[in-house]
Protein backbone atom coordinates (compact mmCIF):
# COMPACT_ATOMS: atom_id res chain seq x y z
CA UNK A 1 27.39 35.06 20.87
CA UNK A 2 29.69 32.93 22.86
CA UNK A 3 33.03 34.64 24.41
CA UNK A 4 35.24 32.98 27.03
CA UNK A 5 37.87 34.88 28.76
CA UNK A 6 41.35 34.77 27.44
CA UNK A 7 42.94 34.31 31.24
CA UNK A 8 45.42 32.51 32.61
CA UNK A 9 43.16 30.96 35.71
CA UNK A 10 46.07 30.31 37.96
CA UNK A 11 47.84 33.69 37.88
CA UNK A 12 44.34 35.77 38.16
CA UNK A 13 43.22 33.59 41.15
CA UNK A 14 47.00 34.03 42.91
CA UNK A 15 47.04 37.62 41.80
CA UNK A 16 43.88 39.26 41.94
CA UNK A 17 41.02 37.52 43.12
CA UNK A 18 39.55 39.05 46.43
CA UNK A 19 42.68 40.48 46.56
CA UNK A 20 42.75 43.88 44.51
CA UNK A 21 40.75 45.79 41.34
CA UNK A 22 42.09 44.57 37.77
CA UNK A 23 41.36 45.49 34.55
CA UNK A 24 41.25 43.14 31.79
CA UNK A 25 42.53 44.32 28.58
CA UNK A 26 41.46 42.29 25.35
CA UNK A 27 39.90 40.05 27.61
CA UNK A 28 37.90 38.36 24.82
CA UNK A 29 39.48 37.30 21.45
CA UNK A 30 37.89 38.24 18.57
CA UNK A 31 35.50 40.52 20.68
CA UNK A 32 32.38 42.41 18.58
CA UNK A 33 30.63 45.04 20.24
CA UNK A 34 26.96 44.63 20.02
CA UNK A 35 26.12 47.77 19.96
CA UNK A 36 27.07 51.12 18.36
CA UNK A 37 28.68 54.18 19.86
CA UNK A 38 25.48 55.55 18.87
CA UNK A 39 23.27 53.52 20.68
CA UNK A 40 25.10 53.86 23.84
């Protein structure tokens, strides 16, 4: 599996880096969980 983040660089290094907690929603297209609910 290969995933890269879907991010605009720029804004999260002005925005949030070292600066304060984010959360990245859908942060990986096409995103597959590798495991199941049930194995967690």
């Amino acid at each position: 599996m290969d995933y890269q983040l879907d991010l605009d660089w720029n804004d999260f290094l002005q925005r949030y880096w070292q600066k304060r907690p984010v959360i990245l929603k859908r942060g990986f297209k096409n995103f597959i969980d590798p495991i199941s609910p049930d194995e967690l």
